[in-house]
Protein backbone atom coordinates (compact mmCIF):
# COMPACT_ATOMS: atom_id res chain seq x y z
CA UNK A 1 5.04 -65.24 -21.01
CA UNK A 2 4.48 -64.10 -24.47
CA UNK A 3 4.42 -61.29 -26.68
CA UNK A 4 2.37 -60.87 -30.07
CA UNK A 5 4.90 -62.52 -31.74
CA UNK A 6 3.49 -62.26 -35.33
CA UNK A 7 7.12 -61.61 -36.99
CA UNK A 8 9.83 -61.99 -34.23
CA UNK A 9 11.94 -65.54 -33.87
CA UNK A 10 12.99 -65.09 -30.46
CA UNK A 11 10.53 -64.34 -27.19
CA UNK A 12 11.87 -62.01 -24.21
CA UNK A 13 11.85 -64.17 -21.38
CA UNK A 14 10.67 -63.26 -17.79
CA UNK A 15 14.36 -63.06 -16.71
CA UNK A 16 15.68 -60.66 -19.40
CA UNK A 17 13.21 -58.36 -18.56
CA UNK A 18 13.94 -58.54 -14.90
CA UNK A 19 17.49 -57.57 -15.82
CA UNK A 20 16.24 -54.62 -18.01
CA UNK A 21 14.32 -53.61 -15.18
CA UNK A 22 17.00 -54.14 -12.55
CA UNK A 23 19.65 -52.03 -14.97
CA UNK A 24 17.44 -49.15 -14.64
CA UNK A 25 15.94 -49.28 -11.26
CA UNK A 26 18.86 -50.81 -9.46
CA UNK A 27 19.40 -54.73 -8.18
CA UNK A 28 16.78 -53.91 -5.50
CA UNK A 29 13.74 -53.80 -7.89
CA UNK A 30 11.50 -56.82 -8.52
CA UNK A 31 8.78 -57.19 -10.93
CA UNK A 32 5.19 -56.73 -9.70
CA UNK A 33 3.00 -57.47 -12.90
CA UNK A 34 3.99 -57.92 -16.39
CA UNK A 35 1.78 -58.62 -19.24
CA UNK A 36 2.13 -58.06 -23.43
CA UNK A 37 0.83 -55.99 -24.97
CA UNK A 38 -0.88 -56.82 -28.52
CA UNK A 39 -0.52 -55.24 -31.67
CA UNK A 40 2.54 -54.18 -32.44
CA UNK A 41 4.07 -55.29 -35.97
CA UNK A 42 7.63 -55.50 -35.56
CA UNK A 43 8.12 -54.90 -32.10
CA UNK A 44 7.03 -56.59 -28.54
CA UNK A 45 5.83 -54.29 -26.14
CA UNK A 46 5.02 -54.80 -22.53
CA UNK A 47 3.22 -53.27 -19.38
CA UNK A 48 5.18 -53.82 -16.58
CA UNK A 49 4.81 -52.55 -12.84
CA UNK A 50 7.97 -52.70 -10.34
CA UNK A 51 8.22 -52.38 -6.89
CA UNK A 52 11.49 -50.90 -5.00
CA UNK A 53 10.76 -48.53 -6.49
CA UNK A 54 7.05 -48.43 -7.36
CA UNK A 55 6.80 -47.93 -11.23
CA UNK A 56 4.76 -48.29 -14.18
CA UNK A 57 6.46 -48.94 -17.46
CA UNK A 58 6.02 -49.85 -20.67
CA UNK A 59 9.20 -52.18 -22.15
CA UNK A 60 9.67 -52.46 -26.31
CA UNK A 61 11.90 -54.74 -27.60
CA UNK A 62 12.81 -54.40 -31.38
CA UNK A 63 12.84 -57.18 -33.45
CA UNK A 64 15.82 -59.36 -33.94
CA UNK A 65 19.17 -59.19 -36.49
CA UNK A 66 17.42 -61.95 -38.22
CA UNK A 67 14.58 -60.10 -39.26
CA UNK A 68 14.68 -58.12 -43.27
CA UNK A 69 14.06 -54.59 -41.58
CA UNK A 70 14.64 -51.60 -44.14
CA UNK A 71 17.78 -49.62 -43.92
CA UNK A 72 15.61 -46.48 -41.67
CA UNK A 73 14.08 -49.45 -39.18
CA UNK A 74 17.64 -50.51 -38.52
CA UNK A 75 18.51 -47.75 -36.27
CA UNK A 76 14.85 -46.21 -35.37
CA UNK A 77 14.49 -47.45 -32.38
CA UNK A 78 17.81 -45.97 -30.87
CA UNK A 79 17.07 -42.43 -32.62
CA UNK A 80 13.26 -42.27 -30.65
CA UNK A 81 14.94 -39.78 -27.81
CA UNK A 82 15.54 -36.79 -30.27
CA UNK A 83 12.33 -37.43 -32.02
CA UNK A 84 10.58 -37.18 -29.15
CA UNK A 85 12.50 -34.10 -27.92
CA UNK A 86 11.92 -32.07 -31.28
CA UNK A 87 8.22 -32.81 -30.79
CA UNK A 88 7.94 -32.27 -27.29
CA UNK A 89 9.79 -29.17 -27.85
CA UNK A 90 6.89 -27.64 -30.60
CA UNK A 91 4.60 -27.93 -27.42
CA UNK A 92 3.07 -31.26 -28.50
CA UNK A 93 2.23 -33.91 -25.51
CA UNK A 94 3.99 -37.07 -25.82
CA UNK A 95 5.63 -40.07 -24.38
CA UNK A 96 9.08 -39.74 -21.46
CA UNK A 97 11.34 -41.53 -22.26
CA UNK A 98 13.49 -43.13 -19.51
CA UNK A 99 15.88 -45.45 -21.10
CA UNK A 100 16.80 -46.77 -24.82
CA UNK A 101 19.54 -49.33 -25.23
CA UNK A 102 21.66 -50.82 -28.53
CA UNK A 103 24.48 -51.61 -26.40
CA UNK A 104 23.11 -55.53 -26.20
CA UNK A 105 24.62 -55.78 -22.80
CA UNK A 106 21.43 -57.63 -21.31
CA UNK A 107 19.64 -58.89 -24.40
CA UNK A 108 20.52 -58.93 -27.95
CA UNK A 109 18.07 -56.94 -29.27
CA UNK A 110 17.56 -52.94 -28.91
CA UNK A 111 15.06 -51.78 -26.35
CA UNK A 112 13.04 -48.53 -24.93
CA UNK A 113 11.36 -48.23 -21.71
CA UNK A 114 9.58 -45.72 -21.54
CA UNK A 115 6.59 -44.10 -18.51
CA UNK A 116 3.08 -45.62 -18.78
CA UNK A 117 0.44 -43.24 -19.88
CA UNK A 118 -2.75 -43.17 -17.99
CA UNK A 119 -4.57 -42.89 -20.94
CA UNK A 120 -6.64 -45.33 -23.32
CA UNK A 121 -6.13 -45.16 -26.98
CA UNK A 122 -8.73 -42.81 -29.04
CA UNK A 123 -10.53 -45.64 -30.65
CA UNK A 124 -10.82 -47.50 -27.23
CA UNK A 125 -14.54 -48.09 -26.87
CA UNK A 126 -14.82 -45.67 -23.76
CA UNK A 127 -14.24 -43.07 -26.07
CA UNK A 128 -17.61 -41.45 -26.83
CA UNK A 129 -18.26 -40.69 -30.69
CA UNK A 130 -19.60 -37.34 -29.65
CA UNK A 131 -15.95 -36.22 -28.54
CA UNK A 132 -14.19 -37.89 -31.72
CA UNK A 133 -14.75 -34.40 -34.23
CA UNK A 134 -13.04 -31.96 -31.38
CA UNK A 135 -10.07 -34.53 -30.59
CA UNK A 136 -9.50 -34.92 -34.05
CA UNK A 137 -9.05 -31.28 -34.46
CA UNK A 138 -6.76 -31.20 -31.86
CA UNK A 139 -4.54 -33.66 -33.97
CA UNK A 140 -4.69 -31.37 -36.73
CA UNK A 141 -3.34 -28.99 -34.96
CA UNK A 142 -0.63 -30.78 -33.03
CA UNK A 143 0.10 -32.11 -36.42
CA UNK A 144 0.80 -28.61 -37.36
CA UNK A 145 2.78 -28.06 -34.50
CA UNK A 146 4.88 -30.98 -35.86
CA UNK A 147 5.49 -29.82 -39.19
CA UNK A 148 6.36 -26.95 -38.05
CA UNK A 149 9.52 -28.29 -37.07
CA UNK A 150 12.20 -27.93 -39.49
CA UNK A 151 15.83 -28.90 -40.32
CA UNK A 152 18.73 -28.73 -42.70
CA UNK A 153 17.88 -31.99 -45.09
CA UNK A 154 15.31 -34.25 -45.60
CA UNK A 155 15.88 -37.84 -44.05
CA UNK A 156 15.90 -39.87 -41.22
CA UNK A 157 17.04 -39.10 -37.52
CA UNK A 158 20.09 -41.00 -36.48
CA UNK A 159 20.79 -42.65 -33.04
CA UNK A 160 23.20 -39.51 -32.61
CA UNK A 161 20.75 -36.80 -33.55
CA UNK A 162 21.67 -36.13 -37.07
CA UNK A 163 19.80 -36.91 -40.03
CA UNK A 164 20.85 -39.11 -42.76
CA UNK A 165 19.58 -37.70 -45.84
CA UNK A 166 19.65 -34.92 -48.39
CA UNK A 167 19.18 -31.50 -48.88
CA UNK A 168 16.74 -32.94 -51.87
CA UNK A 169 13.50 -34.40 -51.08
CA UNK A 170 14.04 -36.08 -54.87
CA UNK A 171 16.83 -38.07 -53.35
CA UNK A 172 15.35 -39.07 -50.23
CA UNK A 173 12.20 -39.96 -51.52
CA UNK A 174 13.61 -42.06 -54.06
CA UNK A 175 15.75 -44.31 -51.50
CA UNK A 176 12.12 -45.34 -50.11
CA UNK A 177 11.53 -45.68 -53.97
CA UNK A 178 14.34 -47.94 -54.70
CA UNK A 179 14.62 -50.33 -51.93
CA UNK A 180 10.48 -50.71 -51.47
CA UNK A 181 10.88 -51.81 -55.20
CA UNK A 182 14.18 -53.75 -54.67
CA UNK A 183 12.63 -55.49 -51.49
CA UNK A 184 9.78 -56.78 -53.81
CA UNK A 185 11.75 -57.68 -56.64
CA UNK A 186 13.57 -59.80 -54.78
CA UNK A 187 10.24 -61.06 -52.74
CA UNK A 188 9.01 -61.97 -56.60
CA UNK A 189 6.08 -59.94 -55.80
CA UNK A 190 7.00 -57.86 -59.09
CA UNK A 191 8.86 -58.01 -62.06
CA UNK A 192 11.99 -56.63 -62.90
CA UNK A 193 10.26 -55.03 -65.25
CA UNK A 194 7.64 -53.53 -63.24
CA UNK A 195 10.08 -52.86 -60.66
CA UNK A 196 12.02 -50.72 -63.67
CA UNK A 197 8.76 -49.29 -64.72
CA UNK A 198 8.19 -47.97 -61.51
CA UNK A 199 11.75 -46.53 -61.21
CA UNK A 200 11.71 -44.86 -64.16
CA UNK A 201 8.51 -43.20 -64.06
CA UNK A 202 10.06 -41.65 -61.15
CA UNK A 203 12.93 -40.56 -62.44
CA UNK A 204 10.39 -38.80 -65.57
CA UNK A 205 8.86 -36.63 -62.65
CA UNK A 206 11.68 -35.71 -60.53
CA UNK A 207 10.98 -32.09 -61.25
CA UNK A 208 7.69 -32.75 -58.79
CA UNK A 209 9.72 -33.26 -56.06
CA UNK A 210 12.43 -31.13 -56.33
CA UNK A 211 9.42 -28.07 -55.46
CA UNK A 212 9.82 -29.29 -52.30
CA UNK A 213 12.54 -27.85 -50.13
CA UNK A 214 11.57 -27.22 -46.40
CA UNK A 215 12.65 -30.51 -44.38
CA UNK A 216 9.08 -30.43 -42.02
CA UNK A 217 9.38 -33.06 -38.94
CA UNK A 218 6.71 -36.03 -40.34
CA UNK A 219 5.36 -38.25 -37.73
CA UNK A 220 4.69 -41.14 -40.27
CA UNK A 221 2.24 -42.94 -38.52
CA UNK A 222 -0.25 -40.42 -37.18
CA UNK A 223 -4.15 -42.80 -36.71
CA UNK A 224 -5.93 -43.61 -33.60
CA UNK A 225 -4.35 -46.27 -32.08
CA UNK A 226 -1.25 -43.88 -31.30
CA UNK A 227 -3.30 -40.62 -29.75
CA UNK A 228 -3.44 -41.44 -26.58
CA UNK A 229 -6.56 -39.77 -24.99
CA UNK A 230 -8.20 -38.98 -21.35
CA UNK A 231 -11.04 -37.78 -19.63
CA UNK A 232 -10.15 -34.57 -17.15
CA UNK A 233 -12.30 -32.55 -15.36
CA UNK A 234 -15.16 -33.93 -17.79
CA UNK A 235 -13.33 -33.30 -20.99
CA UNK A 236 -11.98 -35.68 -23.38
CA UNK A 237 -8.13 -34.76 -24.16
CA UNK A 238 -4.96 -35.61 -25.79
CA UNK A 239 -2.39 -36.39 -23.33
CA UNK A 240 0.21 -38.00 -25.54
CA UNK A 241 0.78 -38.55 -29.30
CA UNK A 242 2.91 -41.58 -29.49
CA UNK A 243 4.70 -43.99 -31.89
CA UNK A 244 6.91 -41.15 -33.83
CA UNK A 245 9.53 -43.75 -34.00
CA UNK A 246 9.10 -44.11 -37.96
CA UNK A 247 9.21 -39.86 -38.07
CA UNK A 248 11.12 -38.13 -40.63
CA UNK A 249 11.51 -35.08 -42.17
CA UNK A 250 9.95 -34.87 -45.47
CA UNK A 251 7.17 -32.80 -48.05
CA UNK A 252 4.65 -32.54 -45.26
CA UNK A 253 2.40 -33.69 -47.66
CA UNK A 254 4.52 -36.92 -46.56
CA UNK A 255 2.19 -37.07 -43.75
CA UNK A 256 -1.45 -37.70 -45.47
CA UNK A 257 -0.74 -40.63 -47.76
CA UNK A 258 -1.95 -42.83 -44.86
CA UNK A 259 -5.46 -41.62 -45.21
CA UNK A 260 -7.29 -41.90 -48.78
CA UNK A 261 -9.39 -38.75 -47.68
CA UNK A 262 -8.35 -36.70 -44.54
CA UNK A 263 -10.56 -36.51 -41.68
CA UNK A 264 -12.19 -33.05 -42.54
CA UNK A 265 -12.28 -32.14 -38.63
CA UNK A 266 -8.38 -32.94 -38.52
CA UNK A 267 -8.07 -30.48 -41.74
CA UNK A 268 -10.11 -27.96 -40.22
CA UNK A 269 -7.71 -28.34 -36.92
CA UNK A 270 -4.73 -28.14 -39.38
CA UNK A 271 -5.84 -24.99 -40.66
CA UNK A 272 -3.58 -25.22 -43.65
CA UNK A 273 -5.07 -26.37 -47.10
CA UNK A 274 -3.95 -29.39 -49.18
CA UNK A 275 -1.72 -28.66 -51.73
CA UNK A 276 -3.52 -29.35 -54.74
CA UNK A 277 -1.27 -28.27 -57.79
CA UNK A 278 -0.46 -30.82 -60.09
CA UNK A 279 2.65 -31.94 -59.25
CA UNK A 280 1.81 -31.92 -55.80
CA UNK A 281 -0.92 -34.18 -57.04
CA UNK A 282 2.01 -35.91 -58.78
CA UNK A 283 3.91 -37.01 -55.53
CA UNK A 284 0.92 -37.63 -53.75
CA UNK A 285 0.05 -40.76 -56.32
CA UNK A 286 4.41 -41.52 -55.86
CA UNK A 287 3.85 -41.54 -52.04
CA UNK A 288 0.49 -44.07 -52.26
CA UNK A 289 2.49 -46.23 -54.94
CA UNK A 290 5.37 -46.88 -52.40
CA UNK A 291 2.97 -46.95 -49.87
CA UNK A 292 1.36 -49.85 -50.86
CA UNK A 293 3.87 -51.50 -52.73
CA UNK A 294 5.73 -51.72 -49.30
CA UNK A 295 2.51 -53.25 -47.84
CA UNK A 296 2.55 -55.96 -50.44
CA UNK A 297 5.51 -57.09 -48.88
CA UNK A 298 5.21 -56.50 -45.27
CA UNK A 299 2.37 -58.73 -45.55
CA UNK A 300 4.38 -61.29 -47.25
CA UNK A 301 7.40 -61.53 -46.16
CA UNK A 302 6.84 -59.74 -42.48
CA UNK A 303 3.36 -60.44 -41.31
CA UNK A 304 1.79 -62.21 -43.87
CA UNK A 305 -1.83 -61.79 -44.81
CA UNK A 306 -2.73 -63.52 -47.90
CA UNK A 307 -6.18 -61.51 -47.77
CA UNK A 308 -4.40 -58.04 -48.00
CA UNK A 309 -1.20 -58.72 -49.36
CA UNK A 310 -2.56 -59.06 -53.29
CA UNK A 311 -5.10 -55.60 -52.50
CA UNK A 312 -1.90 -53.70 -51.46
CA UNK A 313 -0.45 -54.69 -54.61
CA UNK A 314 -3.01 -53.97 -56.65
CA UNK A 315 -3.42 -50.70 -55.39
CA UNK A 316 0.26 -49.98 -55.99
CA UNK A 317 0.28 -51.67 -59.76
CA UNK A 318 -3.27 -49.42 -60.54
CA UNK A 319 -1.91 -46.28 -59.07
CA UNK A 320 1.59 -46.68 -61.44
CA UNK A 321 -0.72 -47.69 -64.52
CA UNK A 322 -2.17 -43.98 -63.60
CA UNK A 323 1.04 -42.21 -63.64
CA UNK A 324 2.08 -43.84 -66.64
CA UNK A 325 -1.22 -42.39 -68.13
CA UNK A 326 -0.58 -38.92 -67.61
């Protein structure tokens, strides 16, 4: 058995997996059908049904020690639970949750099992185009449901359920800044002087970011492949939003860089205008700069695409040649 494997050293075998089942379930529970599932990045992910008792998982495994993960993907995995519960808790459908593990008692790696979802993803071909513009309103506005959660600082949730961060988006933000550009210094995918270019022209519009000062829950990954969608009583809905394990709290603004122009049904479901003041404008060319720059070396060092890699990088060098312009 195999996973998709693109950037992890070490497969889960059959018998680990039995064992992660068996932890949860008790010793009685055998494994009925188990089969990868493709596409994940860093993790592996599985479907897996049990008998004694009858249940339908789905097992991810985080990739191991031996892979370069950034200081926030160190510990995401274990902090998923409280992620899950502050967006659960603004009324937003997503994924239960029945187990995560970092103890490495059964397998050295961290893990999450988690209830399957009788659902198919929203760009799964069974998914009629007609129904696309009022599910992607419905994003919009559990994505405002999301940001309407707030804390105390900006940063990243912890494995304990605090947040390791700031009470200043400016410092947060520039971590990401610092060890993107670090990670691609050192990849020789830059300069140190473009890597110092970068830096600095951050440090010239600080006063951009320190605007920002409500800490707004950020799902960080919010596209099709992770809204999880159904057909009930003849309508096409959103049962689950999933994959909020790279969530933080940030500028909600945080939120769109993903998206070059946002879906205008998603914006209408949103119901809250972009910010378009200049030094909102400002962060938002900061936030596709690091973006990018970080895909350049994902697709290096993690998955590498030799296609991509070079366009991400481009896209991050042009969009720093335009801040430097201003």
């Amino acid at each position: 058995m195999s996973g998709e494997g693109k950037c992890l050293t070490e497969e889960v075998s059959q018998d680990q997996i039995l064992s992660i089942m068996q932890d949860l379930f008790g010793k009685q529970t055998e494994i009925a059908d188990c089969s990868p599932i493709l596409g994940g990045h860093y993790n592996q992910l599985f479907d897996i049904t049990v008998k004694n008792p009858a249940r339908h998982v789905v097992l991810r495994v985080a990739p191991g020690d031996d892979r370069p993960l950034r200081r926030y993907e160190q510990t995401m995995m274990l902090a998923e639970p409280y992620v899950y519960n502050y967006i659960r808790q603004a009324g937003v459908p997503t994924i239960d949750i029945l187990k995560v593990d970092g103890s490495r008692s059964i397998i050295d790696r961290d893990y999450i099992v988690m209830d399957y979802i009788d659902a198919v993803q929203m760009n799964h071909p069974s998914v009629p185009e007609e129904v696309h513009p009022r599910i992607m309103q419905d994003v919009g506005r559990y994505t405002a449901m999301i940001h309407g959660v707030t804390e105390e600082k900006f940063g990243w949730v912890m494995p304990d359920g605090s947040i390791r961060g700031s009470k200043s988006w400016t410092e947060v933000f520039g971590e990401l800044m610092v060890e993107t550009y670090d990670n691609c210094k050192n990849a020789e995918i830059i300069t140190a002087d473009e890597a110092a270019a970068a830096l600095d022209c951050y440090h010239k519009y600080r006063a951009a970011f320190d605007e920002c000062k409500v800490p707004a829950l950020i799902h960080n990954d919010i596209w099709a492949p992770n809204i999880m969608v159904k057909e009930i009583d003849g309508e096409w809905q959103i049962v689950a939003i999933i994959d909020a394990d790279r969530a933080l709290f940030a500028d909600r603004e945080f939120e769109f860089v993903l998206y070059d122009n946002p879906n205008p049904d998603f914006m209408l479901g949103y119901g809250i205008p972009p910010d378009t003041s200049e030094n909102a404008m400002i962060r938002k060319k900061f936030y596709r700069m690091q973006l990018y720059m970080q895909y350049s070396w994902f697709y290096l060092v993690m998955t590498p695409s030799p296609s991509f890699q070079p366009v991400a990088r481009k896209i991050a060098m042009d969009t720093l040649q335009e801040l430097l312009d201003l």
